[in-house]
N, C-alpha and C. Protein backbone atom coordinates (compact mmCIF):
# COMPACT_ATOMS: atom_id res chain seq x y z
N UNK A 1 19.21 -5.15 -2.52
CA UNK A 1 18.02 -4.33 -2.30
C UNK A 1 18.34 -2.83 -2.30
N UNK A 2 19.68 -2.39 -2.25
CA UNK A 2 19.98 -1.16 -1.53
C UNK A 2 19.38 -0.19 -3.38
N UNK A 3 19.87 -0.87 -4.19
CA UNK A 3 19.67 -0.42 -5.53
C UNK A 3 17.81 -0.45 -5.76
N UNK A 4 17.07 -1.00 -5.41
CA UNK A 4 15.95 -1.21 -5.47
C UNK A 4 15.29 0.54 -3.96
N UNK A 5 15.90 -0.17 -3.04
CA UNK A 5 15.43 1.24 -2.52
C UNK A 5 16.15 2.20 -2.81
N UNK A 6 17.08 2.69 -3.74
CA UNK A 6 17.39 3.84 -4.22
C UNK A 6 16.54 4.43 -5.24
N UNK A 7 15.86 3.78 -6.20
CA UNK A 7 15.22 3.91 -7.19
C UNK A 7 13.95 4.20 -6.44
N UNK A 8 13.25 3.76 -5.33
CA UNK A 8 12.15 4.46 -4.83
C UNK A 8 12.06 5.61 -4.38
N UNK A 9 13.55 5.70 -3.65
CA UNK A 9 13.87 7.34 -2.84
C UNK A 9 14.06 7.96 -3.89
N UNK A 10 14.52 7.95 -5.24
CA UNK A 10 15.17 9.00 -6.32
C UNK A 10 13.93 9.07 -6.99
N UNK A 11 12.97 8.60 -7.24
CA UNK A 11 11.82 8.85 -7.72
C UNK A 11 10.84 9.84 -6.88
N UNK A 12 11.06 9.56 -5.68
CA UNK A 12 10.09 10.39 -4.57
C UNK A 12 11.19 11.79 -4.73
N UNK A 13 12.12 11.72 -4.81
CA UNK A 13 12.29 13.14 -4.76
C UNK A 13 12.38 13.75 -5.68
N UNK A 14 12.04 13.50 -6.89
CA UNK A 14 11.77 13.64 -7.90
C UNK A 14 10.64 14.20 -8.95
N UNK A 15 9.40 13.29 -8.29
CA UNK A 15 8.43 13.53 -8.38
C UNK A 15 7.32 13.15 -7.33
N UNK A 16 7.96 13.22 -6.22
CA UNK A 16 6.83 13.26 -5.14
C UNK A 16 5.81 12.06 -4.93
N UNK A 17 6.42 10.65 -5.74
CA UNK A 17 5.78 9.50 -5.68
C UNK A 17 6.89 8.46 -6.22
N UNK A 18 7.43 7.53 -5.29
CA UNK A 18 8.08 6.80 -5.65
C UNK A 18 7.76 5.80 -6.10
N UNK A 19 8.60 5.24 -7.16
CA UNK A 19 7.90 3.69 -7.70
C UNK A 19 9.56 2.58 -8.12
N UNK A 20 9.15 1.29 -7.54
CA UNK A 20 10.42 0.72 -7.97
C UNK A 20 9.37 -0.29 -8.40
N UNK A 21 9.85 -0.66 -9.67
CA UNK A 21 9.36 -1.65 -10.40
C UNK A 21 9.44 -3.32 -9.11
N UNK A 22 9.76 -3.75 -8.97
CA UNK A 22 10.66 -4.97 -8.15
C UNK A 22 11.03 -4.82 -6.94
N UNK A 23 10.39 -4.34 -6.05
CA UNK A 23 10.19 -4.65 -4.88
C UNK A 23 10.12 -5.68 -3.76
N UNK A 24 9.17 -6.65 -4.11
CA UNK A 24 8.97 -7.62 -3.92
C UNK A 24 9.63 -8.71 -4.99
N UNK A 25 10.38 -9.85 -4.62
CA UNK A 25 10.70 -10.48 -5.48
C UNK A 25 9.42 -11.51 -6.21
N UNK A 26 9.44 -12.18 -7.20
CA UNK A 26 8.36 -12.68 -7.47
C UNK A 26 8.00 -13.58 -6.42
N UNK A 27 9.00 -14.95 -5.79
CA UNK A 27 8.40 -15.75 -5.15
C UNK A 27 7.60 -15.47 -3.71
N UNK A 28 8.32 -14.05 -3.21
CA UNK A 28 7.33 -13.57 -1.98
C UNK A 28 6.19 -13.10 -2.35
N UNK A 29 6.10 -12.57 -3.34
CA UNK A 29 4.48 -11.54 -3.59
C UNK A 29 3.74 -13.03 -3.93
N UNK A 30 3.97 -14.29 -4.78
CA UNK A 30 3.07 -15.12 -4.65
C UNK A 30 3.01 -15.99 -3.39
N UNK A 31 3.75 -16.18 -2.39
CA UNK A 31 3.43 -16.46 -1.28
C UNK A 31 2.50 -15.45 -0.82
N UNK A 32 2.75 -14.35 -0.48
CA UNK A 32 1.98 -13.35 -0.07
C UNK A 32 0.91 -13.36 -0.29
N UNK A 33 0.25 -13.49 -1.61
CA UNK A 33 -0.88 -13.65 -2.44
C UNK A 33 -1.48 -15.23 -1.71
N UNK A 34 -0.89 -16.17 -2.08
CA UNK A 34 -1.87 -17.30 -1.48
C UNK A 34 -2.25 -17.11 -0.38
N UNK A 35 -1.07 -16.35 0.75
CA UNK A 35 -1.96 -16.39 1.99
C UNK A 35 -2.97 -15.21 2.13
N UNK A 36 -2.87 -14.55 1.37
CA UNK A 36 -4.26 -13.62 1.29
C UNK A 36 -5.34 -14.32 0.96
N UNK A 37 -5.39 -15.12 -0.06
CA UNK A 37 -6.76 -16.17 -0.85
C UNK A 37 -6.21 -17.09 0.45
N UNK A 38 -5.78 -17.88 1.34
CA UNK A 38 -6.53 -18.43 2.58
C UNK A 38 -6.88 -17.89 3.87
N UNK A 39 -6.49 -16.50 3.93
CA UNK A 39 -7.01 -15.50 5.14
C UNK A 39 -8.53 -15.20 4.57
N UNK A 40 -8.89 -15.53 3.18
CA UNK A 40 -10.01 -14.62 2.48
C UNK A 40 -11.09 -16.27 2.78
N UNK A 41 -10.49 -17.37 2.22
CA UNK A 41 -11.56 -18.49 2.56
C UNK A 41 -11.80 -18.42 3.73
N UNK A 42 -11.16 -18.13 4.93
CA UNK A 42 -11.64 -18.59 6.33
C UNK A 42 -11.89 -17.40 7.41
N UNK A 43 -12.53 -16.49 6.30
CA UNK A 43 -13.48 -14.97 6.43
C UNK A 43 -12.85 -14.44 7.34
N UNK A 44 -11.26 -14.09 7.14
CA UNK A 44 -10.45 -13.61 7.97
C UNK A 44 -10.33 -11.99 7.41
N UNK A 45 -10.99 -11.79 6.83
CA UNK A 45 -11.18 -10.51 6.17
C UNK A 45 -12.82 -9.15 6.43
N UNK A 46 -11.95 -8.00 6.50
CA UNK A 46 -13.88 -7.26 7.18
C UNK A 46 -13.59 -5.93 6.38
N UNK A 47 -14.75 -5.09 6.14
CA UNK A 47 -15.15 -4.19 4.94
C UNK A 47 -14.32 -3.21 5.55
N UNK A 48 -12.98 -2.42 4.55
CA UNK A 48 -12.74 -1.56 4.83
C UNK A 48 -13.58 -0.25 5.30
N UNK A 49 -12.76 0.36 6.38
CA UNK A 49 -13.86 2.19 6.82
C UNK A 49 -12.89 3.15 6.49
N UNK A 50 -13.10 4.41 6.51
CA UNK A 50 -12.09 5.69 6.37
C UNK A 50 -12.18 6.15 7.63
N UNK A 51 -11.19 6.52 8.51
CA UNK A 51 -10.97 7.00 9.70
C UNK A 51 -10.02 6.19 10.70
N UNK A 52 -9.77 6.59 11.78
CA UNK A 52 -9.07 5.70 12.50
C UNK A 52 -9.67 5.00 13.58
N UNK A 53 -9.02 4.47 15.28
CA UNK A 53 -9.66 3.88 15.96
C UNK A 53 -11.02 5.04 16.79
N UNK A 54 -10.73 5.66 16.33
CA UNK A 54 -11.61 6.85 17.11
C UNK A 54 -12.74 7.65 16.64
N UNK A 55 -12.32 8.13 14.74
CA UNK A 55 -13.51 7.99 14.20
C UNK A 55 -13.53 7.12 13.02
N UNK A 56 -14.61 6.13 13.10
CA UNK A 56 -14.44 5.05 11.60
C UNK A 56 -15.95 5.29 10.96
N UNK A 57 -16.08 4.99 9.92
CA UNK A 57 -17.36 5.38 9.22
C UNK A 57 -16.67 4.23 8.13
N UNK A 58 -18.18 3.29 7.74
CA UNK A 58 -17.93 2.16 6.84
C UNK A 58 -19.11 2.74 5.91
N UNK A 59 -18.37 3.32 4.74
CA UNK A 59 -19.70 3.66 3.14
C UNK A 59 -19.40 3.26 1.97
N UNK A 60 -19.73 2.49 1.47
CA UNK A 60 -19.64 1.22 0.17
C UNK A 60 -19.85 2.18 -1.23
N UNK A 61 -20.33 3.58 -1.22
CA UNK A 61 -20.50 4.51 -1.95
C UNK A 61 -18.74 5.55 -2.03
N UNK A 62 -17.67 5.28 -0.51
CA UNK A 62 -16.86 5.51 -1.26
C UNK A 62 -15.85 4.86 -1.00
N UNK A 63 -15.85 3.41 -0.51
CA UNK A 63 -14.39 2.82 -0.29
C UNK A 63 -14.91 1.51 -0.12
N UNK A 64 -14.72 0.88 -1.18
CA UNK A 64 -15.61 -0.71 -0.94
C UNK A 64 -14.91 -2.13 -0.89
N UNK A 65 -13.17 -1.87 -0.43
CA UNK A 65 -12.59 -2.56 -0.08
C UNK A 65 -12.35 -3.66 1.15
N UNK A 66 -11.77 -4.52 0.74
CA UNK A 66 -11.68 -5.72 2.32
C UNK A 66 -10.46 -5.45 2.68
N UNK A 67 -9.96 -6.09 4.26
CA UNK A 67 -8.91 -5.96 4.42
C UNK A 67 -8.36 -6.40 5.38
N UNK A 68 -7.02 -7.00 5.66
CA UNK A 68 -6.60 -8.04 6.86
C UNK A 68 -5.54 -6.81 7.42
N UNK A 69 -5.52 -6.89 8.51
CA UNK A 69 -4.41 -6.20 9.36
C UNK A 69 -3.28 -7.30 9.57
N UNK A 70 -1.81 -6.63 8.38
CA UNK A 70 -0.78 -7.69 9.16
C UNK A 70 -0.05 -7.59 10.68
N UNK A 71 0.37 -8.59 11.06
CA UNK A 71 1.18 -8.76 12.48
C UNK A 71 1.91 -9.31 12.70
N UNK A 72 3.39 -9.41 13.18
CA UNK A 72 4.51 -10.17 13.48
C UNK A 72 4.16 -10.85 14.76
N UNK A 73 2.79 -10.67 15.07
CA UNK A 73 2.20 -11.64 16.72
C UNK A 73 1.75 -13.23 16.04
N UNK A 74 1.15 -12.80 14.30
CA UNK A 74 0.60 -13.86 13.83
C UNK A 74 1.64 -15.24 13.59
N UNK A 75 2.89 -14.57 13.64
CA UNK A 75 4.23 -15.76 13.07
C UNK A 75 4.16 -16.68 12.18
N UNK A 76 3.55 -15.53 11.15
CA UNK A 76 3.22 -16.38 9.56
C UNK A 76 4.77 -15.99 8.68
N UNK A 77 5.28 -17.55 8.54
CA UNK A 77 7.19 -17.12 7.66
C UNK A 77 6.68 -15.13 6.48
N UNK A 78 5.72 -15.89 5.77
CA UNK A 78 6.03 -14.84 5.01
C UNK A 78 5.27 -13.50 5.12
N UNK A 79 4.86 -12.90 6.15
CA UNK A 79 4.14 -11.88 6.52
C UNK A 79 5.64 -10.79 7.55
N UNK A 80 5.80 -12.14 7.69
CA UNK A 80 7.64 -11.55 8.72
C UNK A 80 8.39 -11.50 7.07
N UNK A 81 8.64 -11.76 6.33
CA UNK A 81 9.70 -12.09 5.32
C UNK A 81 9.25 -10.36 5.02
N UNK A 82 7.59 -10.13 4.80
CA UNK A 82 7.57 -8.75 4.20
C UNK A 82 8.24 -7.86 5.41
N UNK A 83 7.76 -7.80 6.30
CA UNK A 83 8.29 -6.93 7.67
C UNK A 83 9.76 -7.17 7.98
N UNK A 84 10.76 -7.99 7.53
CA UNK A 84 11.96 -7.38 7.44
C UNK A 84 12.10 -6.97 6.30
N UNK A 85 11.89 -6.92 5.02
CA UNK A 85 12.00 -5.97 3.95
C UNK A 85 11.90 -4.80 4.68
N UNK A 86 10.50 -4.28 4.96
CA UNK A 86 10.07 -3.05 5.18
C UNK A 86 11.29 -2.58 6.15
N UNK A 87 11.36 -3.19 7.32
CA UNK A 87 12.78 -2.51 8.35
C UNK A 87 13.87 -2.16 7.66
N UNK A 88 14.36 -3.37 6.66
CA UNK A 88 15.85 -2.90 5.61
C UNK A 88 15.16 -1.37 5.34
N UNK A 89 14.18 -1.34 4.39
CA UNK A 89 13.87 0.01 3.79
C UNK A 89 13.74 0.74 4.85
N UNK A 90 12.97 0.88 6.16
CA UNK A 90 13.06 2.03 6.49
C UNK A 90 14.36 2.21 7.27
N UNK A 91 14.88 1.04 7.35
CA UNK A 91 16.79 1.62 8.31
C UNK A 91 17.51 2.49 7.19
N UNK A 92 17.05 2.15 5.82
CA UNK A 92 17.92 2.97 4.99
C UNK A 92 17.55 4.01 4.21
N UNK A 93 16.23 4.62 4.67
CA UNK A 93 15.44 5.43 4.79
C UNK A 93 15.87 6.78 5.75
N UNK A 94 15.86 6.19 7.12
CA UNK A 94 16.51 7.08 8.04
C UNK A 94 17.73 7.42 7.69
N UNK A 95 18.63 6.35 7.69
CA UNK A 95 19.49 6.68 7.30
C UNK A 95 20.42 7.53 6.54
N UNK A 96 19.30 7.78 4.85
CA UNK A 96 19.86 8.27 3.98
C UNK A 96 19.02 9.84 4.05
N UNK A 97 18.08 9.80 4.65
CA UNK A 97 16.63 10.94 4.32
C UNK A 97 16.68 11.66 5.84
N UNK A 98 16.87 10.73 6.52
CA UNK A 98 16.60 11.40 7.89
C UNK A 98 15.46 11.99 8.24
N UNK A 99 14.68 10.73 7.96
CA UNK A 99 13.18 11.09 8.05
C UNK A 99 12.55 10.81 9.58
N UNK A 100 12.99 10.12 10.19
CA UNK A 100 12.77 9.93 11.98
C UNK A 100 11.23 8.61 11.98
N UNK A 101 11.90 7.80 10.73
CA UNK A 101 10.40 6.80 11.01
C UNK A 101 10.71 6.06 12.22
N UNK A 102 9.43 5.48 12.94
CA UNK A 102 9.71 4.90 13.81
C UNK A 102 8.82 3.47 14.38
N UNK A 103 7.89 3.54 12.94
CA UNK A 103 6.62 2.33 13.05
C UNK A 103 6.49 2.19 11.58
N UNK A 104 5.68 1.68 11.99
CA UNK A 104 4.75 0.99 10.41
C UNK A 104 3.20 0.47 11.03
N UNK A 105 2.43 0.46 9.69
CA UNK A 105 1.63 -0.62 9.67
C UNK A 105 0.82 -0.75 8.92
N UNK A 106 0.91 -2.27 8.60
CA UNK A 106 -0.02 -2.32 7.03
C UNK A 106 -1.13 -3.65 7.01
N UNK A 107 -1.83 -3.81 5.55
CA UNK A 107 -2.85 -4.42 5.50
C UNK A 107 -2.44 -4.86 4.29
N UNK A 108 -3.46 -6.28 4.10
CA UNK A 108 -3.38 -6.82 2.67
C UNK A 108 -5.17 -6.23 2.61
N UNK A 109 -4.88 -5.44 1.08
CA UNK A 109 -5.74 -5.02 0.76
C UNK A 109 -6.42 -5.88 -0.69
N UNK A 110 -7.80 -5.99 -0.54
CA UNK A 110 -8.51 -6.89 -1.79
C UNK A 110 -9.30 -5.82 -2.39
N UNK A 111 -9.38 -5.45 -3.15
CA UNK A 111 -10.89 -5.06 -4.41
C UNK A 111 -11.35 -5.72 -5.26
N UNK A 112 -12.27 -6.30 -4.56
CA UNK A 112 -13.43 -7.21 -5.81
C UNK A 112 -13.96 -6.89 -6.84
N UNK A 113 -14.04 -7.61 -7.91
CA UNK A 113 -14.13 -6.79 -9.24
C UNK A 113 -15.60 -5.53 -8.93
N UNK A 114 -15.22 -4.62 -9.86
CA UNK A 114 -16.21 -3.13 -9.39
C UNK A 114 -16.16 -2.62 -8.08
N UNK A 115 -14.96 -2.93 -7.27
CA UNK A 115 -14.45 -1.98 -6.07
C UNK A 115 -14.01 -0.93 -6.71
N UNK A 116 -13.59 0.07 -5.83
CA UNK A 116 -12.80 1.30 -5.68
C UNK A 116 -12.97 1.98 -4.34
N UNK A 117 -12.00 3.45 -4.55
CA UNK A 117 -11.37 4.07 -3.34
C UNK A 117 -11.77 5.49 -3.68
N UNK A 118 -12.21 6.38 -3.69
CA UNK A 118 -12.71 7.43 -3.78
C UNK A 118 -11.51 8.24 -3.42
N UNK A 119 -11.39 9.63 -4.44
CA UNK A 119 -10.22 10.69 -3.41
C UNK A 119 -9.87 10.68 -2.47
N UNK A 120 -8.86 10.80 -1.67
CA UNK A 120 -8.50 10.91 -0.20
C UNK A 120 -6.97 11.38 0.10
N UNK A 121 -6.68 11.86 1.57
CA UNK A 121 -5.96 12.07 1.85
C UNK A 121 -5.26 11.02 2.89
N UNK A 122 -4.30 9.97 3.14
CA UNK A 122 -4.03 9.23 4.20
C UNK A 122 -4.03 9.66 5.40
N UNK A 123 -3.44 10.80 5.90
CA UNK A 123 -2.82 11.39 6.67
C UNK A 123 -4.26 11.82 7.75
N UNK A 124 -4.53 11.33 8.87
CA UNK A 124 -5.61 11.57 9.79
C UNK A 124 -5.84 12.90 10.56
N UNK A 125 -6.96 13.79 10.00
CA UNK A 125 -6.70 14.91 10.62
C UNK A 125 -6.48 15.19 12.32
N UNK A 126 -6.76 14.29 12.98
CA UNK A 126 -6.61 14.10 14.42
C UNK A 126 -5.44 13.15 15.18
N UNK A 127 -4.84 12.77 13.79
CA UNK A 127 -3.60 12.21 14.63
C UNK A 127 -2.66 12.01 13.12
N UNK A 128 -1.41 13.22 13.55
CA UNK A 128 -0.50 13.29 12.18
C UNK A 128 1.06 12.33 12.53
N UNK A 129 0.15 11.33 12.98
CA UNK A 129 2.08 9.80 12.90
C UNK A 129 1.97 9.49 11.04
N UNK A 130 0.46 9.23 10.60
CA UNK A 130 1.29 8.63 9.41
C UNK A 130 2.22 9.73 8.34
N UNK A 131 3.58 9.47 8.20
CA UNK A 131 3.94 10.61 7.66
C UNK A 131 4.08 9.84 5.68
N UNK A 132 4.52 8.72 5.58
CA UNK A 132 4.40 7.94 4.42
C UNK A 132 3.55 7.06 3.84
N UNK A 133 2.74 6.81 2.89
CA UNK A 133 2.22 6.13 1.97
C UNK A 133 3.17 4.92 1.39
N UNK A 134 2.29 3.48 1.65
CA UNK A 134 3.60 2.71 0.94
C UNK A 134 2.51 1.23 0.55
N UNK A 135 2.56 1.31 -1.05
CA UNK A 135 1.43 0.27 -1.62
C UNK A 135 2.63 -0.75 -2.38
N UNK A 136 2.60 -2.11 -1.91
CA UNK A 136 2.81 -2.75 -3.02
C UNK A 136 2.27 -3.70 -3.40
N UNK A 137 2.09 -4.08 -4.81
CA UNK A 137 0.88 -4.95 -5.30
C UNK A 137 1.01 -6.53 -5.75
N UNK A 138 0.06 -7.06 -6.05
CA UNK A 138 0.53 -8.69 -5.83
C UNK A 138 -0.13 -9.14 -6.81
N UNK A 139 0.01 -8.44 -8.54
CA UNK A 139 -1.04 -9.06 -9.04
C UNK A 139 -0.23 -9.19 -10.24
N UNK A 140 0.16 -10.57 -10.41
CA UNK A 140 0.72 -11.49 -11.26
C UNK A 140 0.51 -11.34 -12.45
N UNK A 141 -0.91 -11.20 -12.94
CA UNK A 141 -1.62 -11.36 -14.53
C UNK A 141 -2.27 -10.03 -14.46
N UNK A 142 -1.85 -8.94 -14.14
CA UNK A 142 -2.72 -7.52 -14.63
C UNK A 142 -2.03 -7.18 -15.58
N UNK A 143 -3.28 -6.76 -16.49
CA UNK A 143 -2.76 -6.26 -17.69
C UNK A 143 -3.99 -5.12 -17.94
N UNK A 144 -3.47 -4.34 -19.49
CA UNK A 144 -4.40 -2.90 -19.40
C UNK A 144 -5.48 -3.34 -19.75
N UNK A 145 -6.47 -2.68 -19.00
CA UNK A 145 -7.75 -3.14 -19.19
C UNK A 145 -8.40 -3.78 -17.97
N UNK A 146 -8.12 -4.14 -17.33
CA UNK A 146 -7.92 -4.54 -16.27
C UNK A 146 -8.75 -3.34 -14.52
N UNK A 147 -8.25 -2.16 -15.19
CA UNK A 147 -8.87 -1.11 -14.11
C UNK A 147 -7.82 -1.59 -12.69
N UNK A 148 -8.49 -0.76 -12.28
CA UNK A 148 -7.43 -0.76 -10.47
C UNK A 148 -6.19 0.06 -10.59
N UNK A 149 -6.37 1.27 -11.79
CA UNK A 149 -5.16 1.80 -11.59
C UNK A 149 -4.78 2.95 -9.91
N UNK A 150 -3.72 2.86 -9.31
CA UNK A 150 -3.89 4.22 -8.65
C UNK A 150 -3.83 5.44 -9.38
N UNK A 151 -4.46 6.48 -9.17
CA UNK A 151 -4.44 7.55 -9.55
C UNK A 151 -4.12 8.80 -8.49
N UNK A 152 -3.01 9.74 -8.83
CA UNK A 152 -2.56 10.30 -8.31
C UNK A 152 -2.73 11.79 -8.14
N UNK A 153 -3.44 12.60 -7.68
CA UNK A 153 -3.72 14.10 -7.80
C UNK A 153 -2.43 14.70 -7.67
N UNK A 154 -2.15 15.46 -8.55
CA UNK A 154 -0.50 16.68 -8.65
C UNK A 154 -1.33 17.33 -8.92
N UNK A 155 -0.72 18.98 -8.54
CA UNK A 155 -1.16 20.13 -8.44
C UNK A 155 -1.27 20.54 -9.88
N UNK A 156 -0.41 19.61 -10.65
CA UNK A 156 -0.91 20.40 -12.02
C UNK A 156 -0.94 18.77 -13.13
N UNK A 157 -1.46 17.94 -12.40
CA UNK A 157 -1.77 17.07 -13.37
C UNK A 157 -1.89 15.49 -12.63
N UNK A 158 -2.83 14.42 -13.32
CA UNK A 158 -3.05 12.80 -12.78
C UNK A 158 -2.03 12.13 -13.17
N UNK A 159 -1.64 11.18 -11.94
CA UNK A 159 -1.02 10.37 -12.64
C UNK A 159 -1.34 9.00 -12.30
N UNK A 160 -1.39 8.06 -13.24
CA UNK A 160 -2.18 6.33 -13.43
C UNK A 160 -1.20 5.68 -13.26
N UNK A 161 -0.97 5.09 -12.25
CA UNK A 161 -0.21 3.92 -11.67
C UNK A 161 -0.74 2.81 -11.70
N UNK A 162 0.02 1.86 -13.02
CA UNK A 162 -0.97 0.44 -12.58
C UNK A 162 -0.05 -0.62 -11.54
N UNK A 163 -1.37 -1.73 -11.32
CA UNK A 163 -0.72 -2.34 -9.91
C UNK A 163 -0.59 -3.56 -10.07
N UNK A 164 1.01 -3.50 -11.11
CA UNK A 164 1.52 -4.65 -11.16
C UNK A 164 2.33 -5.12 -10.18
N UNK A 165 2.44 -6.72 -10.23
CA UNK A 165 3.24 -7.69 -9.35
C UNK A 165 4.20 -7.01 -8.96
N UNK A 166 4.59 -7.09 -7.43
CA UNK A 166 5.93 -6.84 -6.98
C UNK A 166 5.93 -5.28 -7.06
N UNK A 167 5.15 -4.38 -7.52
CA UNK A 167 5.81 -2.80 -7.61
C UNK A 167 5.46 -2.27 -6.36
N UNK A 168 6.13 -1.21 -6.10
CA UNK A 168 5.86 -0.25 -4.66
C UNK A 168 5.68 1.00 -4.84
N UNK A 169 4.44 1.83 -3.87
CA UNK A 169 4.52 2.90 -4.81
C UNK A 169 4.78 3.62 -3.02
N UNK A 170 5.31 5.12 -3.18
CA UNK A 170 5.95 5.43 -2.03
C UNK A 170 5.84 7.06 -2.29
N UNK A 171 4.72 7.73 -1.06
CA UNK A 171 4.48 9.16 -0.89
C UNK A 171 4.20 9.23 0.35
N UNK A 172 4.42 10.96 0.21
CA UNK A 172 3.93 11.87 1.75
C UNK A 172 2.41 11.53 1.98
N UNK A 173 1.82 11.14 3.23
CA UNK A 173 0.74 10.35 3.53
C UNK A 173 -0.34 11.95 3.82
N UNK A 174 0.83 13.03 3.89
CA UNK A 174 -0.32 14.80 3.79
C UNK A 174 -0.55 15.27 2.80
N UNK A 175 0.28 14.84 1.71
CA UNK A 175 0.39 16.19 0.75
C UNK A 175 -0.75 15.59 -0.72
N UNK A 176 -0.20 14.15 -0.84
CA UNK A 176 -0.89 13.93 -2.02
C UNK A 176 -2.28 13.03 -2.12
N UNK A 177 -2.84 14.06 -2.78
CA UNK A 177 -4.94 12.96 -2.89
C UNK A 177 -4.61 11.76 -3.77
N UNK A 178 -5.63 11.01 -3.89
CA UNK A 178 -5.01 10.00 -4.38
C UNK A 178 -6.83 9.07 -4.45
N UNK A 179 -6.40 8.21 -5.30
CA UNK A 179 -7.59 7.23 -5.77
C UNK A 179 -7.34 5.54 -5.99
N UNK A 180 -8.46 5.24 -6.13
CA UNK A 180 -8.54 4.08 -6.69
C UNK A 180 -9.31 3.82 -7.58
N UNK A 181 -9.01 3.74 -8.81
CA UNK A 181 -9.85 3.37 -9.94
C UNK A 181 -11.01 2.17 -9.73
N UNK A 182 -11.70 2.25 -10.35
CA UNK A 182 -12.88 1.02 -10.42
C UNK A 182 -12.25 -0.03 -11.55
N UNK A 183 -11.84 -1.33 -10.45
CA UNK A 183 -10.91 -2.65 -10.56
C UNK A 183 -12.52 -3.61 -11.96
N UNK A 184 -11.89 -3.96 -12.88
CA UNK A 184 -12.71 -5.23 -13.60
C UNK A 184 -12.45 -6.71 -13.09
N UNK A 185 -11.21 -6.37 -12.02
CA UNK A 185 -10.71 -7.92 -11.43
C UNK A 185 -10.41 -7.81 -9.93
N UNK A 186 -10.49 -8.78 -9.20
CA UNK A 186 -10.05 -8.80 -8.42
C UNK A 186 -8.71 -8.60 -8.07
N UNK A 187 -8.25 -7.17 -7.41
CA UNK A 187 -7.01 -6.36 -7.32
C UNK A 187 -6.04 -6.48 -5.81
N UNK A 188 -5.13 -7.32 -5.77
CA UNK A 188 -4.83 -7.27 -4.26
C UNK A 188 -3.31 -6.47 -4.34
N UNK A 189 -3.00 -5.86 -3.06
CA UNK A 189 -1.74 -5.33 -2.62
C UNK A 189 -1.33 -5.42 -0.94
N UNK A 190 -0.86 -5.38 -0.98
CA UNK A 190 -0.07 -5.03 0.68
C UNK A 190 0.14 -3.74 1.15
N UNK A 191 -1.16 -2.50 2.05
CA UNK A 191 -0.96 -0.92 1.82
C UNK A 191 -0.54 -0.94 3.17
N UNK A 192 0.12 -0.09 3.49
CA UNK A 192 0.35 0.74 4.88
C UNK A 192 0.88 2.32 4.54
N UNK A 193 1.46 2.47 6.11
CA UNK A 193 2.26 3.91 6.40
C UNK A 193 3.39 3.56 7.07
N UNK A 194 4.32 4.59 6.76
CA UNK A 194 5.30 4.46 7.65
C UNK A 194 5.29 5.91 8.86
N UNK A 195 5.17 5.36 10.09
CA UNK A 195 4.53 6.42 11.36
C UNK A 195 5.82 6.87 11.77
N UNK A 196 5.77 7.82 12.39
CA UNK A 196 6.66 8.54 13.58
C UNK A 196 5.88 8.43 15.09
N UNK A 197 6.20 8.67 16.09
CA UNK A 197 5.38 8.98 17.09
C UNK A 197 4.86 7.62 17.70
């Protein structure tokens, strides 16, 4: 893995958005994936909002996503299988960056075909823990055409990230706006932050 998270860190410093193709190995992202399609049959899923526990606002005009909150309370094998990944990466994160992470926390995210995510910034103006952006995606058969690309605001230009199987994409949760294209398929990933504080 250490080669896999090098290629995310050398990309982020690079260009201010990391991406490692292979992240996820294939057989976890399709575990991952089924238990999303049985958290989704047994309406274990509720309409994404923008804001946090303090201010939330739910508007289908600009973020019309579902979404499960993961937990190592739930003691599902492969929801822990992702959450020690994530610890390897961020022990060798600190380690190498000396970035002072000290949490996480993420969601399996769905967009139903003709979802999307409107511009935004991650980073909560009333509470600055999330300091990283960290998406990786679970979608086996995307191909172009398809829609659900991320799209990335740089100060001097977009950039279209599509959200194939297993990839991770990895930024500052202040600095960069960011989108979600309007999906023709049903688009799933695994999003969080990595917090301080």
């Amino acid at each position: 893995m250490q080669t896999i998270f090098d290629t995310l860190i050398d990309s982020y410093i690079d260009d201010k958005v990391g991406i490692a193709e292979n992240f996820l190995s294939v057989a976890l992202a399709g575990h991952l994936k089924s238990n999303l399609y049985d958290l989704l049959k047994t309406d274990q899923f509720q309409p994404a909002g923008t804001g946090n526990e303090k201010i939330i606002l739910h508007d289908k005009l600009y973020r019309s996503d579902l979404i499960y909150w993961l937990d190592r309370k739930h003691n599902n094998v492969f929801e822990d299988d992702f959450f020690d990944l994530i610890d390897q990466f961020v022990q060798y994160l600190n380690s190498t960056c000396y970035t002072g992470i000290t949490g996480y926390e993420f969601h399996y995210a769905l967009y139903p075909a003709g979802s999307f995510y409107r511009k935004h910034l991650d980073q909560f103006r009333n509470n600055p823990s999330r300091q990283y952006s960290m998406i990786t995606y679970l979608n086996a058969d995307w191909q172009e055409g398809d829609g659900g690309e991320l799209r990335i605001h740089h100060a001097d230009r977009e950039q279209d990230i599509s959200p194939v199987n297993g990839k991770s994409i990895f930024f500052k949760s202040s600095e960069l706006e960011h989108e979600v294209l309007v999906t023709n398929k049903a688009r799933l990933s695994i999003t969080g932050w990595l917090k301080v504080g």
